[in-house]
C-alpha atoms as a PDB file:
ATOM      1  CA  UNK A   1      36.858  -7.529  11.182  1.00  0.00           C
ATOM      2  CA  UNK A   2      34.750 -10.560  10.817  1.00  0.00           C
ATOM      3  CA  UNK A   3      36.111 -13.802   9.445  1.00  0.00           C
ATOM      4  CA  UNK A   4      34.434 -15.867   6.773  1.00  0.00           C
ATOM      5  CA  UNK A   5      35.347 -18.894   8.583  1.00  0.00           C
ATOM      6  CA  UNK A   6      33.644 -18.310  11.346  1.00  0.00           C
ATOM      7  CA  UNK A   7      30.427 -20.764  12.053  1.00  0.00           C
ATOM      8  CA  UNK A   8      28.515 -18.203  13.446  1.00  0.00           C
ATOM      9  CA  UNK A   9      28.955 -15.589  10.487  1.00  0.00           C
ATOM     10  CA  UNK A  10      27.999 -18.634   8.206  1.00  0.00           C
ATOM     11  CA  UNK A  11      24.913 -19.732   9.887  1.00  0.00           C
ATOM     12  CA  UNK A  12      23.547 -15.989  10.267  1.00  0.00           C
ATOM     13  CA  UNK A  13      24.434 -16.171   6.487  1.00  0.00           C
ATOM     14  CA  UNK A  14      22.502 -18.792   5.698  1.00  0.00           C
ATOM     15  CA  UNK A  15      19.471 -17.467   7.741  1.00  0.00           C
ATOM     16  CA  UNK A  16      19.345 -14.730   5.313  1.00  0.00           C
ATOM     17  CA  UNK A  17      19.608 -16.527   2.771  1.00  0.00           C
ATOM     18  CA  UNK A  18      16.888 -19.141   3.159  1.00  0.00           C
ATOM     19  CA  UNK A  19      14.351 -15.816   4.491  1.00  0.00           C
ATOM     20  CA  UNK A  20      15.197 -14.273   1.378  1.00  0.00           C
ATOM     21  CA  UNK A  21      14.271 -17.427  -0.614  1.00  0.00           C
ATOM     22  CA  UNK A  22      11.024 -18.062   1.501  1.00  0.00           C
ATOM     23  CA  UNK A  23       9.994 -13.884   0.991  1.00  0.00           C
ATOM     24  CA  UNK A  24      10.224 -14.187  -2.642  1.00  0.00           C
ATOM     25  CA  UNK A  25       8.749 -17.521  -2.931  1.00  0.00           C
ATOM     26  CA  UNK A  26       6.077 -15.512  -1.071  1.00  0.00           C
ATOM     27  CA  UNK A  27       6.092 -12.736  -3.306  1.00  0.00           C
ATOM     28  CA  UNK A  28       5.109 -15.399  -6.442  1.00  0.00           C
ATOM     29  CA  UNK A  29       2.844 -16.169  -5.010  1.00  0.00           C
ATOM     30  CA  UNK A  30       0.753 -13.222  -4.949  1.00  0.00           C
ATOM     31  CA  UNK A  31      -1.644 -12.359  -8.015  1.00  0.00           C
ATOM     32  CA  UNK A  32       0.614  -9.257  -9.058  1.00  0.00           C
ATOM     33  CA  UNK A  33       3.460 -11.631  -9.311  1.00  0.00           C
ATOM     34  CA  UNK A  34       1.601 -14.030 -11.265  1.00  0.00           C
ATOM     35  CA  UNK A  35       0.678 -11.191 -13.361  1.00  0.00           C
ATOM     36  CA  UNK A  36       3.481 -10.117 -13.983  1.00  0.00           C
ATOM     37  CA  UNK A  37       5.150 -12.929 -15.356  1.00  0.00           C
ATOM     38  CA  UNK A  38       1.804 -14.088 -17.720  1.00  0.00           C
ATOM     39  CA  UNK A  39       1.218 -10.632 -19.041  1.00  0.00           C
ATOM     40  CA  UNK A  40       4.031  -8.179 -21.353  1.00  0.00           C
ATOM     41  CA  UNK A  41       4.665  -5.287 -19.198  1.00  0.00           C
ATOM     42  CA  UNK A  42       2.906  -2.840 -21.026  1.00  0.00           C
ATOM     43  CA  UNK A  43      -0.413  -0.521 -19.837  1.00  0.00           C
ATOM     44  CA  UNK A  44      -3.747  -1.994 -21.180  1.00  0.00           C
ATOM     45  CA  UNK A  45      -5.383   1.450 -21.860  1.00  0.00           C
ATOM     46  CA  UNK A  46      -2.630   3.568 -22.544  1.00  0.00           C
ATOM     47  CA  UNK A  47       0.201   1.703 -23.707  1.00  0.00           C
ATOM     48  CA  UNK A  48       2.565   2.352 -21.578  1.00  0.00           C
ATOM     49  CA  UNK A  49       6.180   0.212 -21.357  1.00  0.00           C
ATOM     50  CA  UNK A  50       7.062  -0.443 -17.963  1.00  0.00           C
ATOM     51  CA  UNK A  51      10.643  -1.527 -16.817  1.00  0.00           C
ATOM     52  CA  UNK A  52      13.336  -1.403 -13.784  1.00  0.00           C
ATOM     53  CA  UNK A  53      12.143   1.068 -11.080  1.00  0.00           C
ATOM     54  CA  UNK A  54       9.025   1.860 -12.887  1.00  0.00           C
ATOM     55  CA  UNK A  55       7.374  -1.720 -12.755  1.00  0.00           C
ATOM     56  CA  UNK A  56       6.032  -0.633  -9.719  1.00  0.00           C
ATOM     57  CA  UNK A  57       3.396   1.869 -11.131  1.00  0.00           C
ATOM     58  CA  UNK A  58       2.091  -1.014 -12.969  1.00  0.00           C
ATOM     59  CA  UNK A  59      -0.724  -2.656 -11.232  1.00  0.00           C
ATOM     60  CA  UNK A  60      -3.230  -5.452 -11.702  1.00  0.00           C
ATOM     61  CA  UNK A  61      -6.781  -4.924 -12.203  1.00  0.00           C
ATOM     62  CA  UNK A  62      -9.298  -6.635 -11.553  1.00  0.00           C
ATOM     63  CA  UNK A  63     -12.209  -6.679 -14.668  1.00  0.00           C
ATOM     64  CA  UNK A  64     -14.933  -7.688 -12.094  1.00  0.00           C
ATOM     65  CA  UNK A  65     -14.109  -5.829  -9.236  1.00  0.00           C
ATOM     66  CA  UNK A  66     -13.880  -8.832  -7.335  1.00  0.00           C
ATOM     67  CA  UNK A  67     -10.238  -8.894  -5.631  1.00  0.00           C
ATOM     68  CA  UNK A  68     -10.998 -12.293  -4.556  1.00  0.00           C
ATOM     69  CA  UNK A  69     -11.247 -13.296  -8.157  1.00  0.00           C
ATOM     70  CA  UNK A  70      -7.786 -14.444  -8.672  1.00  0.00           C
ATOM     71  CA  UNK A  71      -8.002 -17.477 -11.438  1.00  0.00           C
ATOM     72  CA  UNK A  72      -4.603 -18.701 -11.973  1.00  0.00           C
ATOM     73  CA  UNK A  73      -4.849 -18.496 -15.676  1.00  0.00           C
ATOM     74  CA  UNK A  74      -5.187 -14.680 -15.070  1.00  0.00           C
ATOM     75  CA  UNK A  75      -8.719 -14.401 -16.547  1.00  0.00           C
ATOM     76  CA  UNK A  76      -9.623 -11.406 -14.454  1.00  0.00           C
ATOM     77  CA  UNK A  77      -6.687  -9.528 -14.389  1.00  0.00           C
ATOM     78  CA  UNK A  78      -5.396  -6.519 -16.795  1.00  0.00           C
ATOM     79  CA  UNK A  79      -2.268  -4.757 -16.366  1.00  0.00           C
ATOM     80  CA  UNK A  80      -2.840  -0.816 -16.077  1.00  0.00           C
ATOM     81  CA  UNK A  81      -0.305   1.844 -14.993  1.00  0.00           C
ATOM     82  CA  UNK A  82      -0.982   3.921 -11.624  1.00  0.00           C
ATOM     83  CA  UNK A  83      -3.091   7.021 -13.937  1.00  0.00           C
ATOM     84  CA  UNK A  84      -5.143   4.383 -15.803  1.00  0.00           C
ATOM     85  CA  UNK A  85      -5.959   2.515 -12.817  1.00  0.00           C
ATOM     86  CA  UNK A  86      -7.045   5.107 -11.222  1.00  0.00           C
ATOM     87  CA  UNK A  87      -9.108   6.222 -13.803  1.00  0.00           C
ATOM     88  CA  UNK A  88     -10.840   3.095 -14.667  1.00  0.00           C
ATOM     89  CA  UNK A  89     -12.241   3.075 -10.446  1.00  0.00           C
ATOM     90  CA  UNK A  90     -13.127   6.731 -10.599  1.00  0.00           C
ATOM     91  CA  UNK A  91     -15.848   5.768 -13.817  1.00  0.00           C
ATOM     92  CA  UNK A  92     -16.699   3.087 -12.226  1.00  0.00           C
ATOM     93  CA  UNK A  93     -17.802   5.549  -9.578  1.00  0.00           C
ATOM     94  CA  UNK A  94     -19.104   7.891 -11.369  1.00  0.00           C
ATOM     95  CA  UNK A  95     -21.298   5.649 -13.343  1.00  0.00           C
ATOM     96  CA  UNK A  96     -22.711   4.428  -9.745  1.00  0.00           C
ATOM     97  CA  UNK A  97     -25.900   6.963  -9.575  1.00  0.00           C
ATOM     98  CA  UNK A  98     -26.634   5.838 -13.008  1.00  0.00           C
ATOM     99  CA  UNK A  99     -26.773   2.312 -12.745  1.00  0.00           C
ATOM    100  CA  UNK A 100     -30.155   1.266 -11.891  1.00  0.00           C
ATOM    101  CA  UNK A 101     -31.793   3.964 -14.761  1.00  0.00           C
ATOM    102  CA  UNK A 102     -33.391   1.620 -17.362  1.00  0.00           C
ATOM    103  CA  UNK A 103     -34.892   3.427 -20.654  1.00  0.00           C
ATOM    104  CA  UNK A 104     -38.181   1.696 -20.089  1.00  0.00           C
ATOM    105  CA  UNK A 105     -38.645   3.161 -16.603  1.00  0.00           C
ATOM    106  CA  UNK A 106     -38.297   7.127 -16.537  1.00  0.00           C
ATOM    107  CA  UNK A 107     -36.709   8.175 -13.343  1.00  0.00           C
ATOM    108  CA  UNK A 108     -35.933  11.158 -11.734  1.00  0.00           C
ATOM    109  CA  UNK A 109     -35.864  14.422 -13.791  1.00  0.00           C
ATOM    110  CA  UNK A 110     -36.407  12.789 -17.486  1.00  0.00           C
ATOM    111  CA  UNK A 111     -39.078  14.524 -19.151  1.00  0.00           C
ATOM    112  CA  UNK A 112     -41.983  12.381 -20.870  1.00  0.00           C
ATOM    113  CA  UNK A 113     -42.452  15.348 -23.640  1.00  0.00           C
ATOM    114  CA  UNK A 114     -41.634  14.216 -27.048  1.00  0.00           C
ATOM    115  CA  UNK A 115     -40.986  17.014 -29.265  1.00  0.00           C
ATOM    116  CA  UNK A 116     -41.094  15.320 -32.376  1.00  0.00           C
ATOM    117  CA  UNK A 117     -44.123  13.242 -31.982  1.00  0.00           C
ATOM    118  CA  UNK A 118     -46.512  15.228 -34.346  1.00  0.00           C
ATOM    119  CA  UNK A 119     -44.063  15.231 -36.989  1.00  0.00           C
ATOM    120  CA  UNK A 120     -45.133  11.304 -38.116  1.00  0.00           C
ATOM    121  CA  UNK A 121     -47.485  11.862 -39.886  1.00  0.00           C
ATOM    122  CA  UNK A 122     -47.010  15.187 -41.553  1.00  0.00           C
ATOM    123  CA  UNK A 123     -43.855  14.562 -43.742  1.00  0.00           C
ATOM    124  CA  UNK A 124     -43.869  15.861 -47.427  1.00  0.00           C
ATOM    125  CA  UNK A 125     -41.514  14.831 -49.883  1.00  0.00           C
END
């Protein structure tokens, strides 16, 4: 059995005690952290309350995409559970092909036929 008394014990103690300080000062210092304590708890898209164990399928988003984009007032950040997250990246993929199509350049397989173009002048009422 080990006694409390014990300088040893005490200092190992101690040790723990002041690396389990410094890890969660640490911890607060991240952007999630910051998040966290700026922001409800709740999903941005969907809603979702988040509490205990579950906290941890809430993440922090970044609006630009820029994960180096960390303003401390939060600016760039939305909280989104683990689904909408996910979503939110996969359109942002998706949309990637798409991105450099502008309406007054046709590209690709638009077609430059215009089915209603003889109708302009031919309305009766």
């Amino acid at each position: 059995m080990v006694s409390t008394n014990n300088p040893d014990h005490s200092g190992k103690i101690s040790q723990i005690i002041a690396g389990a300080r410094r890890d969660q000062q640490e911890r607060e210092k991240t952007y999630r952290e910051r998040a966290l304590k700026l922001f409800p708890w709740v999903c941005g898209r969907c809603g979702r309350e988040f509490s205990g164990k579950k906290l941890r399928e809430l993440t922090v988003h970044h609006r630009d995409h820029n994960h180096d984009n960390n303003p401390l007032d939060g600016s760039n950040w939305e909280l989104l559970c683990i689904y909408c997250h996910e979503n939110e990246h996969s359109r942002l993929e998706d949309s990637a092909p798409y991105s450099d199509v502008s309406p007054e350049t046709p590209q690709g397989p638009f077609s430059s036929f215009k089915p209603f173009a003889g109708l302009v002048g031919n309305v009766t009422i």
